[in-house]
N, C-alpha and C. Protein backbone atom coordinates (compact mmCIF):
# COMPACT_ATOMS: atom_id res chain seq x y z
N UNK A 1 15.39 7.16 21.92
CA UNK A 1 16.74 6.91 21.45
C UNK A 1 17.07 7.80 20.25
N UNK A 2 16.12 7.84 19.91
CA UNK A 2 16.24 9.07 18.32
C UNK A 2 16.83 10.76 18.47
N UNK A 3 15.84 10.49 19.38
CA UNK A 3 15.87 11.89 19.95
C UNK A 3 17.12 11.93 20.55
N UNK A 4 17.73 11.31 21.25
CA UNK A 4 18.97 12.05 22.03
C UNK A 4 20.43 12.16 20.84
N UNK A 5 19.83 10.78 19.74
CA UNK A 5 20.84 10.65 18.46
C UNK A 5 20.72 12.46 18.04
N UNK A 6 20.03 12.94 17.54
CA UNK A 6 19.47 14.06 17.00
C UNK A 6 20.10 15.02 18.16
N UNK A 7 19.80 14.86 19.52
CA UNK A 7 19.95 16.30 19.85
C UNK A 7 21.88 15.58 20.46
N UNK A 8 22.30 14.60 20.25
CA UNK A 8 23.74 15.45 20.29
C UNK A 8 24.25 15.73 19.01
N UNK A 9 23.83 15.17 17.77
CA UNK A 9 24.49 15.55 16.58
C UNK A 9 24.01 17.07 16.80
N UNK A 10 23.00 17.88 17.05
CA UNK A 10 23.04 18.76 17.10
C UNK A 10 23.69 19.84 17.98
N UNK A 11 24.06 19.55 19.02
CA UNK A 11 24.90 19.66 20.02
C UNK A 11 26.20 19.43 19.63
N UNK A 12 26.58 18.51 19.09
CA UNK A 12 28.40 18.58 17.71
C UNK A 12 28.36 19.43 17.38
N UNK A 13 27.06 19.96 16.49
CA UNK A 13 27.58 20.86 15.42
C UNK A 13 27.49 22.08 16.01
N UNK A 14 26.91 22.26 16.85
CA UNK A 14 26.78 23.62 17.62
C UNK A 14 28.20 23.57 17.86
N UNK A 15 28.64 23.08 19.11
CA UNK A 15 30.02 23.07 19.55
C UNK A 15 31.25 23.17 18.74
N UNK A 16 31.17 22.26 17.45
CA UNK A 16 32.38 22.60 16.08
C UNK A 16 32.36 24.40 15.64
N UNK A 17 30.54 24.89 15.06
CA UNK A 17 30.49 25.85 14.74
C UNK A 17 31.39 26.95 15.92
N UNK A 18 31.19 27.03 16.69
CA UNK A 18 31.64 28.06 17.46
C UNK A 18 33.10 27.83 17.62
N UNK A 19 33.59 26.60 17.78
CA UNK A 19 35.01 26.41 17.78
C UNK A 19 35.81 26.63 16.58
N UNK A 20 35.63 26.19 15.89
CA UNK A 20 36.25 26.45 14.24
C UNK A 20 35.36 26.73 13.26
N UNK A 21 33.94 26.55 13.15
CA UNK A 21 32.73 26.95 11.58
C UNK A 21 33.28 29.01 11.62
N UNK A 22 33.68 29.36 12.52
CA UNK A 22 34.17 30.78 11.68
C UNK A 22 34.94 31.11 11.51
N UNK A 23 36.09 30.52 12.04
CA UNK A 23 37.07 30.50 11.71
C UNK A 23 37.68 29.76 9.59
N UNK A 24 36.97 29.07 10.15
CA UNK A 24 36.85 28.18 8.90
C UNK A 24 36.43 29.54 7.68
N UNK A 25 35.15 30.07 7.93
CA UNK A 25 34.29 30.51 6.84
C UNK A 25 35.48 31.65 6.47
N UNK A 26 36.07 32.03 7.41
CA UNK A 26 36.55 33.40 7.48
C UNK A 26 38.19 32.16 6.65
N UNK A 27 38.54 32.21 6.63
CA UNK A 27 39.39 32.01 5.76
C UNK A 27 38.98 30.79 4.27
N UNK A 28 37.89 30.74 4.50
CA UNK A 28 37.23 30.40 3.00
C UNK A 28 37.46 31.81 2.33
N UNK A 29 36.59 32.85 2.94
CA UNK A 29 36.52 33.97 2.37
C UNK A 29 38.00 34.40 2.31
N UNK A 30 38.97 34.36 2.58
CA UNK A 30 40.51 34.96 2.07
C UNK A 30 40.60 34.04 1.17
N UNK A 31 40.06 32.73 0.52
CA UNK A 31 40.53 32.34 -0.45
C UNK A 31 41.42 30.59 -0.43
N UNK A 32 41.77 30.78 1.03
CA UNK A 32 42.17 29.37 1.28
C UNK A 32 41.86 27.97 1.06
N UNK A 33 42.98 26.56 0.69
CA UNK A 33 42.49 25.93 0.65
C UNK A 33 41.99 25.35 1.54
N UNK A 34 41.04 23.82 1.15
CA UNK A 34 40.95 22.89 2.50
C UNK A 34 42.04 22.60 3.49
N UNK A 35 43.07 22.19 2.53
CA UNK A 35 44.92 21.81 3.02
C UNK A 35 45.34 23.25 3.74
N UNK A 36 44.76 24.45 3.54
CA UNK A 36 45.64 25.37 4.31
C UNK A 36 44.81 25.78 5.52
N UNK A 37 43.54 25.41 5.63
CA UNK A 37 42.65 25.76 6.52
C UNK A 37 42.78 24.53 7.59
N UNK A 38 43.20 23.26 7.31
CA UNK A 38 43.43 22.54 8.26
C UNK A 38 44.97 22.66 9.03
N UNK A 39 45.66 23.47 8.12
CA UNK A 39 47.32 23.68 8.80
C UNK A 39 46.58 24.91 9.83
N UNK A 40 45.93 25.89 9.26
CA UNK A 40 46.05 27.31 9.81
C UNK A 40 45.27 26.94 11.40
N UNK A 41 44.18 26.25 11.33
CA UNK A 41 43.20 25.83 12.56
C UNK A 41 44.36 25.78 14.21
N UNK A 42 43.63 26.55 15.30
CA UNK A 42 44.37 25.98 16.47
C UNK A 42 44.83 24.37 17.15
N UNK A 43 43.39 24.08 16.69
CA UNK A 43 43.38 22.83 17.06
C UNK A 43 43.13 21.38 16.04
N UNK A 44 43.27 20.22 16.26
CA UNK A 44 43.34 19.67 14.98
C UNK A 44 41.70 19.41 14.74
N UNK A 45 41.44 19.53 13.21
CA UNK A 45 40.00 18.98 12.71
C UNK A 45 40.12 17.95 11.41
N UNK A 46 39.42 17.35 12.03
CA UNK A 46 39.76 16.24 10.71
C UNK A 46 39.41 16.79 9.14
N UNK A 47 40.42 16.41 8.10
CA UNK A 47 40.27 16.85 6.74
C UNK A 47 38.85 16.88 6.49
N UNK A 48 37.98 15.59 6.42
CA UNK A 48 36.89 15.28 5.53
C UNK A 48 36.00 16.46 6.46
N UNK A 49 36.10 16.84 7.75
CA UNK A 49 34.86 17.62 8.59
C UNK A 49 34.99 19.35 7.97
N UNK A 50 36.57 19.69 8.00
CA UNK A 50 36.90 20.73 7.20
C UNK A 50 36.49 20.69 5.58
N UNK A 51 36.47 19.91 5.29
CA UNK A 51 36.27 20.18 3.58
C UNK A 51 34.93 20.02 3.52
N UNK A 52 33.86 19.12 4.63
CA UNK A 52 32.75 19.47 4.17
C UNK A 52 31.93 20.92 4.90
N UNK A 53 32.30 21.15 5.61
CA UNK A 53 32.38 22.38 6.13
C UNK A 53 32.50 23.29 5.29
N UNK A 54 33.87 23.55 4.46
CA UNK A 54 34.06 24.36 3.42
C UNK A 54 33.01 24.68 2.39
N UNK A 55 32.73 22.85 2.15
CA UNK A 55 31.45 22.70 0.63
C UNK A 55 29.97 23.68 1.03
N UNK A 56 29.92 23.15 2.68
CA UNK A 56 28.88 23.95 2.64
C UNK A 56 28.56 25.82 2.83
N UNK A 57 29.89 25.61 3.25
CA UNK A 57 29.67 27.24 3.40
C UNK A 57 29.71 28.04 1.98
N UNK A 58 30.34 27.52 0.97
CA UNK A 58 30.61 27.49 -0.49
C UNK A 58 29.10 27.51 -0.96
N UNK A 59 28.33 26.49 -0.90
CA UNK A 59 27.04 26.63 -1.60
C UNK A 59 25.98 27.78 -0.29
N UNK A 60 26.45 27.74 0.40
CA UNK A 60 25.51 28.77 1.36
C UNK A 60 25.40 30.17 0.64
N UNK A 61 26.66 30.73 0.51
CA UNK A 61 27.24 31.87 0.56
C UNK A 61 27.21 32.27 -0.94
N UNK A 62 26.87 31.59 -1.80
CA UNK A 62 26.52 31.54 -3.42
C UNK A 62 27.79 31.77 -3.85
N UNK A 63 28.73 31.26 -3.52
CA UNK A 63 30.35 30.91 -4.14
C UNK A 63 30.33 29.92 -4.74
N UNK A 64 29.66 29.09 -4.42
CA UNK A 64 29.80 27.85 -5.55
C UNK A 64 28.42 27.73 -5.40
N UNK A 65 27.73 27.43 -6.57
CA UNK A 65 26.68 26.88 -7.50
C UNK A 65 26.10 25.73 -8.03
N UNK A 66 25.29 25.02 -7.83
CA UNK A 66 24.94 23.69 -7.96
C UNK A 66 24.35 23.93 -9.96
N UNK A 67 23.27 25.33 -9.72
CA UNK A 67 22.79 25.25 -10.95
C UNK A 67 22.84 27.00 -11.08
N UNK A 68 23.09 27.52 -12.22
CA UNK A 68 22.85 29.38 -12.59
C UNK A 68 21.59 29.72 -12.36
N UNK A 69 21.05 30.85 -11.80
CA UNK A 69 19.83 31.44 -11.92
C UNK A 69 19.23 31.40 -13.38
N UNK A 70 17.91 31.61 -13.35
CA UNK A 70 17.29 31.92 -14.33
C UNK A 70 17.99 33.16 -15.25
N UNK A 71 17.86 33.44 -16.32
CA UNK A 71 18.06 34.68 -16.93
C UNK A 71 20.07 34.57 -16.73
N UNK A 72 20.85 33.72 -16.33
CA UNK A 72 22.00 34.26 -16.08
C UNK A 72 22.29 34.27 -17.90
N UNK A 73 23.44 35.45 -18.06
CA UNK A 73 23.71 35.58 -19.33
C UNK A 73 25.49 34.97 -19.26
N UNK A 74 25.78 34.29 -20.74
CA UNK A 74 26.48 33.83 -21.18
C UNK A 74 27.44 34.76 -21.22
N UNK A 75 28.76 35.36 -20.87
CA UNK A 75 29.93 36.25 -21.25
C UNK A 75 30.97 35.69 -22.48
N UNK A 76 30.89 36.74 -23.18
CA UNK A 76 31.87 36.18 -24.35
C UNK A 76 33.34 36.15 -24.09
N UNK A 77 33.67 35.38 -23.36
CA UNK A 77 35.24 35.49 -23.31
C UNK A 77 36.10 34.12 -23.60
N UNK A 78 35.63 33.27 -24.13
CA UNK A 78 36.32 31.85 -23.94
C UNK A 78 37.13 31.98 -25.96
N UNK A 79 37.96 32.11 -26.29
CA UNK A 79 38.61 32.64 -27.54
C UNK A 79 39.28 31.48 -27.66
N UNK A 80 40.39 30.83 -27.20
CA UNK A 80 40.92 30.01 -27.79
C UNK A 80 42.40 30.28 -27.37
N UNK A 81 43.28 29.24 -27.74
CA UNK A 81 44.59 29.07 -27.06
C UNK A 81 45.32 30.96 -27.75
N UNK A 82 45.29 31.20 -28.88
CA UNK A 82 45.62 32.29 -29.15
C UNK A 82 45.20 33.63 -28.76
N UNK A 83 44.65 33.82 -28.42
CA UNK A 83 43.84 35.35 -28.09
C UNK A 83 43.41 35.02 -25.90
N UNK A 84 44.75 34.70 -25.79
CA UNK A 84 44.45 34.43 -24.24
C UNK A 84 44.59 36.23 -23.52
N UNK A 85 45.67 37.24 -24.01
CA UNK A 85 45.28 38.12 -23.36
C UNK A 85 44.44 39.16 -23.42
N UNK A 86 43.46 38.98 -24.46
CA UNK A 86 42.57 39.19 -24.96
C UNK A 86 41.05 39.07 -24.19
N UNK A 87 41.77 37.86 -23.77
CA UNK A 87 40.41 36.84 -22.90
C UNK A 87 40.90 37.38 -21.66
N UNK A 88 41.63 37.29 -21.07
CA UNK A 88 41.88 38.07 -19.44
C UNK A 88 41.71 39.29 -19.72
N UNK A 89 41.77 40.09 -20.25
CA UNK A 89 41.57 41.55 -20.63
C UNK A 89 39.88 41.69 -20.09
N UNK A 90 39.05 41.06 -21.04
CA UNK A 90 37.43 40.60 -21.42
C UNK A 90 36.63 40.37 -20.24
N UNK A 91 37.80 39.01 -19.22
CA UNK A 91 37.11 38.68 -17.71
C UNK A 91 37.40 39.98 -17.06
N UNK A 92 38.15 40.12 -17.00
CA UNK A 92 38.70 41.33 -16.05
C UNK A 92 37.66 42.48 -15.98
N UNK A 93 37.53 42.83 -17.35
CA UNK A 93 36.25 43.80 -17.57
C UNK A 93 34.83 43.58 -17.46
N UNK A 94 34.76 42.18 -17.19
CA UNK A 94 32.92 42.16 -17.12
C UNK A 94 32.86 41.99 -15.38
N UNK A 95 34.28 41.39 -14.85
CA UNK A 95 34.46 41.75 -13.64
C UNK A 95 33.84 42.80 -12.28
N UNK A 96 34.49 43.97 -12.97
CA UNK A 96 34.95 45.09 -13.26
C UNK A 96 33.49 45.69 -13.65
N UNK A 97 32.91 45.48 -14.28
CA UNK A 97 31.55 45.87 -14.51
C UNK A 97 30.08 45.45 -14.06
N UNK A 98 30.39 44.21 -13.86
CA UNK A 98 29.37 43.41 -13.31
C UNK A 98 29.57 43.10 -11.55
N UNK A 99 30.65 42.94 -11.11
CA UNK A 99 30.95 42.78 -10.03
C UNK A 99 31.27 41.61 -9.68
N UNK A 100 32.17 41.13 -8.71
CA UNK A 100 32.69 40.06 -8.34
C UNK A 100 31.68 39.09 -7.91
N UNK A 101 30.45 39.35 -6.91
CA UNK A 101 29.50 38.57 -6.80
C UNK A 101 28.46 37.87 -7.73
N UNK A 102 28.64 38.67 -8.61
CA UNK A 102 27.78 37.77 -10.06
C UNK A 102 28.60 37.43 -11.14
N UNK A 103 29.67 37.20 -11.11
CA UNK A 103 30.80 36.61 -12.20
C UNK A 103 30.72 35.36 -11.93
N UNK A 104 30.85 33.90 -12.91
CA UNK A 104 30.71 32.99 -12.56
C UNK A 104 31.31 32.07 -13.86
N UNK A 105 32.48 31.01 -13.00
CA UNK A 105 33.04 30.13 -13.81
C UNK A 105 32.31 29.14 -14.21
N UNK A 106 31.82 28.34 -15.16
CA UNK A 106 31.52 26.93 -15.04
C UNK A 106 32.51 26.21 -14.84
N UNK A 107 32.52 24.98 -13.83
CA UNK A 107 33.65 24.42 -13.47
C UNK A 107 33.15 22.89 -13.42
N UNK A 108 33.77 22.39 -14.65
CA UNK A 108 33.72 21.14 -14.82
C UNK A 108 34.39 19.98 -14.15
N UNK A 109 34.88 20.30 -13.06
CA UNK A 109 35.67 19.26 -12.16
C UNK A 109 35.70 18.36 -11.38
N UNK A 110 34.31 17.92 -11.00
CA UNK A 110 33.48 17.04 -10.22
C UNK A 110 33.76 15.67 -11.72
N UNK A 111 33.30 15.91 -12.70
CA UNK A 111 33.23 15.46 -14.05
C UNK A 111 34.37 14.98 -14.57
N UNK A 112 35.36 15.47 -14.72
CA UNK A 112 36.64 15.60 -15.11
C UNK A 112 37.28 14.68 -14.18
N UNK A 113 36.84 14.38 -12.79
CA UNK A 113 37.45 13.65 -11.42
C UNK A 113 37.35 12.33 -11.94
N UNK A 114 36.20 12.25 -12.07
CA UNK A 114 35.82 10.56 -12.39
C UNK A 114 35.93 10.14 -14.14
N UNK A 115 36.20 10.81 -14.82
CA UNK A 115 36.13 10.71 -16.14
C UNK A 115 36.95 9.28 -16.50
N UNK A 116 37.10 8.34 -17.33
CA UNK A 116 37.30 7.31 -17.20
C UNK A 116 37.72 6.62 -15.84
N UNK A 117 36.95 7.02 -14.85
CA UNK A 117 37.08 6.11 -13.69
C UNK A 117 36.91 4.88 -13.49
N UNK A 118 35.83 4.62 -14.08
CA UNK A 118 34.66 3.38 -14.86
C UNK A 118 35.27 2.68 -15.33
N UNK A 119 36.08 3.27 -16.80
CA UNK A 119 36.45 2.13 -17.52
C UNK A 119 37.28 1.70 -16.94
N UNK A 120 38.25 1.88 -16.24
CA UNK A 120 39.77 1.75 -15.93
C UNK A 120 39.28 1.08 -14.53
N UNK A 121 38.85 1.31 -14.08
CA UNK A 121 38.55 0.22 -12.49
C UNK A 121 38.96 1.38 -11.32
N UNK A 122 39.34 2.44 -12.00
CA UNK A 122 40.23 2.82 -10.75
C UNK A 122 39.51 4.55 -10.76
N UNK A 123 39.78 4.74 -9.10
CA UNK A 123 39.37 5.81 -8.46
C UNK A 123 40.07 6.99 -8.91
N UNK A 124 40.38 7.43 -10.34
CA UNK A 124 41.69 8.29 -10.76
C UNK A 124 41.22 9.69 -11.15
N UNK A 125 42.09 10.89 -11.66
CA UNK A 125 41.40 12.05 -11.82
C UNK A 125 41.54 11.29 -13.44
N UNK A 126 40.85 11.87 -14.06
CA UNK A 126 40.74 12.12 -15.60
C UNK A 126 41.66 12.75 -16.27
N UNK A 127 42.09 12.56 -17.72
CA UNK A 127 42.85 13.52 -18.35
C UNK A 127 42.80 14.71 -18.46
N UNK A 128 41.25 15.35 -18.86
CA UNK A 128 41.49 16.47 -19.12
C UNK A 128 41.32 17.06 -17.74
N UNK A 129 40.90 16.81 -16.34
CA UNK A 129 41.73 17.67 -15.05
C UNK A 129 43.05 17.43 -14.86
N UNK A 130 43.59 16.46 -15.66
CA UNK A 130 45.05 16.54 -14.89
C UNK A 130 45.63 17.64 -15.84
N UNK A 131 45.10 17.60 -16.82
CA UNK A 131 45.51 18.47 -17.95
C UNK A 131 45.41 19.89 -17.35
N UNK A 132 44.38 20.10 -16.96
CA UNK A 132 43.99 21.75 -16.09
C UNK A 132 44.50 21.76 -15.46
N UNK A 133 44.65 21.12 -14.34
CA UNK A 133 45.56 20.86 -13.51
C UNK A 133 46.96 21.53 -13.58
N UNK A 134 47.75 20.95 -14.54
CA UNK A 134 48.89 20.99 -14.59
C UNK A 134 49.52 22.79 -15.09
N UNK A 135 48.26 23.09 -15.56
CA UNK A 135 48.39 25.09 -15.56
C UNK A 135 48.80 25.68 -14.51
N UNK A 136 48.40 25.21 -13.06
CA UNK A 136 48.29 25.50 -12.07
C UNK A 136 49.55 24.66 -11.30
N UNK A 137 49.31 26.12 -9.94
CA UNK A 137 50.39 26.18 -9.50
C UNK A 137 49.86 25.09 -8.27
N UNK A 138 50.49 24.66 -7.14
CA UNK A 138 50.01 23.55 -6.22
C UNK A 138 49.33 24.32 -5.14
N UNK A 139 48.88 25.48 -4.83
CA UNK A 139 48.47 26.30 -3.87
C UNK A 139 47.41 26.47 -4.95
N UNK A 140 47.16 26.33 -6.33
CA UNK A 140 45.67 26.62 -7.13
C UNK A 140 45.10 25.23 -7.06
N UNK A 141 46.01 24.33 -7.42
CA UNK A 141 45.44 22.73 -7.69
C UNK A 141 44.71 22.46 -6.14
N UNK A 142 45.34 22.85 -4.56
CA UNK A 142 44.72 22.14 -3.56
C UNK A 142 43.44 22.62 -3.73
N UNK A 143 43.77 24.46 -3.88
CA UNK A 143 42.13 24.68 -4.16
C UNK A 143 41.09 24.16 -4.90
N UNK A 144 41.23 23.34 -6.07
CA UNK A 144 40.61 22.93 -6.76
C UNK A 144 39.98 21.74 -5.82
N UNK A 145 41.39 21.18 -5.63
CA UNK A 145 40.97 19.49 -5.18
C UNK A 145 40.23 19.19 -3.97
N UNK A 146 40.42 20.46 -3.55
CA UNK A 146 40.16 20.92 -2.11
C UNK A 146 38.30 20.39 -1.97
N UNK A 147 37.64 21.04 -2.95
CA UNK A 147 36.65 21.24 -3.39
C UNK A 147 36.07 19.94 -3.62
N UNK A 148 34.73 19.67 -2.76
CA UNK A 148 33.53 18.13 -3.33
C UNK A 148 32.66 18.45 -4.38
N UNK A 149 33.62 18.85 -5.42
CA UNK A 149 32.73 18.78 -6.59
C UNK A 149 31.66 17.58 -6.98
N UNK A 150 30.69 18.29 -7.20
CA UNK A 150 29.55 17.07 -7.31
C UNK A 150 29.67 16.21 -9.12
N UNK A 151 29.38 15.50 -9.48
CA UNK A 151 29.73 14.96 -10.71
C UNK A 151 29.14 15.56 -11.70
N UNK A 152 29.19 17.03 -11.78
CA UNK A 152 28.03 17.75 -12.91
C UNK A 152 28.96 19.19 -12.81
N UNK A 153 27.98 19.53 -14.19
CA UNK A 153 28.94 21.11 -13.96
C UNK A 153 28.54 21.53 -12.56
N UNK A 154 29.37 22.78 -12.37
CA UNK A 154 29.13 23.97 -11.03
C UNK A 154 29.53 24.73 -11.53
N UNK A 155 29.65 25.73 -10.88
CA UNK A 155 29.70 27.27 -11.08
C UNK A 155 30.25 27.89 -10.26
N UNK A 156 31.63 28.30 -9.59
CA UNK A 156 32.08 28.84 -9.03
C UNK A 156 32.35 30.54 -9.39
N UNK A 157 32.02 31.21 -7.98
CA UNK A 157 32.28 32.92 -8.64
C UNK A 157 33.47 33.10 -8.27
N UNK A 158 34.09 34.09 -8.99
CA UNK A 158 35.43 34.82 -9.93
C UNK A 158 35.50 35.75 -8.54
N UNK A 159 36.21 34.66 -7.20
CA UNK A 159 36.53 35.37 -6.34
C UNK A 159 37.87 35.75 -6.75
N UNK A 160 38.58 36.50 -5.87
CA UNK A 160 40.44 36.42 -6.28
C UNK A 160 40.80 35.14 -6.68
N UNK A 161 40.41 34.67 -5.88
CA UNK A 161 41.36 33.21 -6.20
C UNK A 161 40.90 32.62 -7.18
N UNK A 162 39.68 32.70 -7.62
CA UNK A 162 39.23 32.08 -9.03
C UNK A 162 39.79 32.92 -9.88
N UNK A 163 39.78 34.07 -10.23
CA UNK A 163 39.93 34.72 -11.22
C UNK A 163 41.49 34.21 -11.35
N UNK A 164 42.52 34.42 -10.67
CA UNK A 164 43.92 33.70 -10.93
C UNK A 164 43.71 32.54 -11.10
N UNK A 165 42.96 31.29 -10.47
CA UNK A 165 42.91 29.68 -11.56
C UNK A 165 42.60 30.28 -12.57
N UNK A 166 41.33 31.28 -13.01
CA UNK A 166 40.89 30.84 -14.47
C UNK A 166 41.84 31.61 -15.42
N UNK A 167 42.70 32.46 -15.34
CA UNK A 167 43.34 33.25 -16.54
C UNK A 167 44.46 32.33 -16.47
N UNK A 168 44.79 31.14 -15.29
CA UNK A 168 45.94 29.84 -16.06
C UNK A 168 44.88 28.91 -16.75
N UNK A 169 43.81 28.59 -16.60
CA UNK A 169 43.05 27.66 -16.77
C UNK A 169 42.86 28.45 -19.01
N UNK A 170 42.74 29.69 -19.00
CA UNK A 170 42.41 30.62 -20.15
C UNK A 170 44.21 29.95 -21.59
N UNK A 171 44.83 29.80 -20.42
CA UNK A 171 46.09 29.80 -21.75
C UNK A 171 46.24 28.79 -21.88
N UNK A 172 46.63 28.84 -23.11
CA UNK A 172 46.99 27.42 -24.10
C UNK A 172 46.10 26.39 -23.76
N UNK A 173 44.99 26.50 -23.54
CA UNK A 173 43.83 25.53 -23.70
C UNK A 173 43.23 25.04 -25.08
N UNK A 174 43.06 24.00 -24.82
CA UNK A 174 41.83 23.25 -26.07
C UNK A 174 40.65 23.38 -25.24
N UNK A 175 40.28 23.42 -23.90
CA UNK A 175 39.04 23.67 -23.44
C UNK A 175 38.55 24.95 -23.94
N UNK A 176 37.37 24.77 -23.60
CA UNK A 176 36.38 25.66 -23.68
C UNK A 176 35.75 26.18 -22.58
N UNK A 177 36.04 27.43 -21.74
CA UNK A 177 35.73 28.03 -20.49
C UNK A 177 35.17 28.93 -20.46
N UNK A 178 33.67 28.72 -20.52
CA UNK A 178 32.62 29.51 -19.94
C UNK A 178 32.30 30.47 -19.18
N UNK A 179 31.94 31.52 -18.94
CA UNK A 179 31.85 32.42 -17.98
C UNK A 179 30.09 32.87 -18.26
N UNK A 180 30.18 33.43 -17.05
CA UNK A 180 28.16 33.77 -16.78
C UNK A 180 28.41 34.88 -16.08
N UNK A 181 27.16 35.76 -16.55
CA UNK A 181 26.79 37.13 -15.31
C UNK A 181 25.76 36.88 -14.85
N UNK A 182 25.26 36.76 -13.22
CA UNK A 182 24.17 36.39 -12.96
C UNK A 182 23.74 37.88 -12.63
N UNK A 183 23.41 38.70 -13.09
CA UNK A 183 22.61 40.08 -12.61
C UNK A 183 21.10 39.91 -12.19
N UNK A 184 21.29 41.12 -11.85
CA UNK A 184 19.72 41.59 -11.05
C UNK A 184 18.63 41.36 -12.33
């Protein structure tokens, strides 16, 4: 009985992968959200199968980050509500120097989701994401929300689409936004 449990879940996922898992990945990689990858699909897939789909191809593909490599170095760019084009200037250039594959946000949003969740009884985002949040435009926010952030930092890399959240995420902040180079 185990066995046949096992070999059709495996047999699902075979059958999903080939029907939509590249389709899917392939517009992860343009940047899309969960919400636009379930409009764009031929056929319908349920939200939660698409978004975990997404999560995983995200931590596969070293786009999103559970924990930084050893040795990753700290980038100095997080300045403060005043010196914001200063600070996009800074990402742009370690960008630019380091390369898009080893640029890396810390992204506190798994954290920020549940942040007085507890006290309040209720399943709500937290202040300071609604606060980030609200920088952003609703095609940046799905992306965010899009995302099963786990309840701890992560680390998302400074694909296109990150690099535009983080230079709204950069202005007029009281946060403090981290950046990492994970090099060779």
């Amino acid at each position: 009985m185990e066995k046949k449990g096992y070999f059709e879940a495996a047999l699902s996922d075979f059958v999903f992968d080939v029907a939509a898992g590249g389709a899917i990945r392939h517009l992860v990689d343009r940047g899309h959200s969960v919400e636009q990858i379930v409009k764009e699909l031929d056929y319908p897939v349920p939200f939660a199968r698409v978004e975990k789909t997404v999560y995983r191809y995200l931590l596969e593909s070293g786009i999103l980050l559970e924990k930084l490599p050893q040795g990753a170095k700290e980038l100095p760019v997080c300045p403060g509500p005043k010196a914001w084009e200063n600070a996009c200037r800074s990402l742009l250039r370690f960008v630019e120097e380091y390369g898009e594959e080893n640029c890396y946000l810390e992204c506190p949003f798994g954290l920020w989701r549940v942040e007085n969740a507890q006290e309040k009884g209720k399943a709500e985002n937290g202040e300071k994401l609604r606060k980030a949040l609200s920088r952003l435009t609703t095609r940046e926010q799905e992306y965010i929300l899009g995302i099963r952030w786990e309840q701890r930092i992560m680390y998302h890399r400074l694909t296109a689409r990150m690099r535009e959240i983080a230079m709204k995420l950069l202005k007029d902040t009281e946060e403090e936004w981290r950046f990492f180079f994970c090099g060779m």
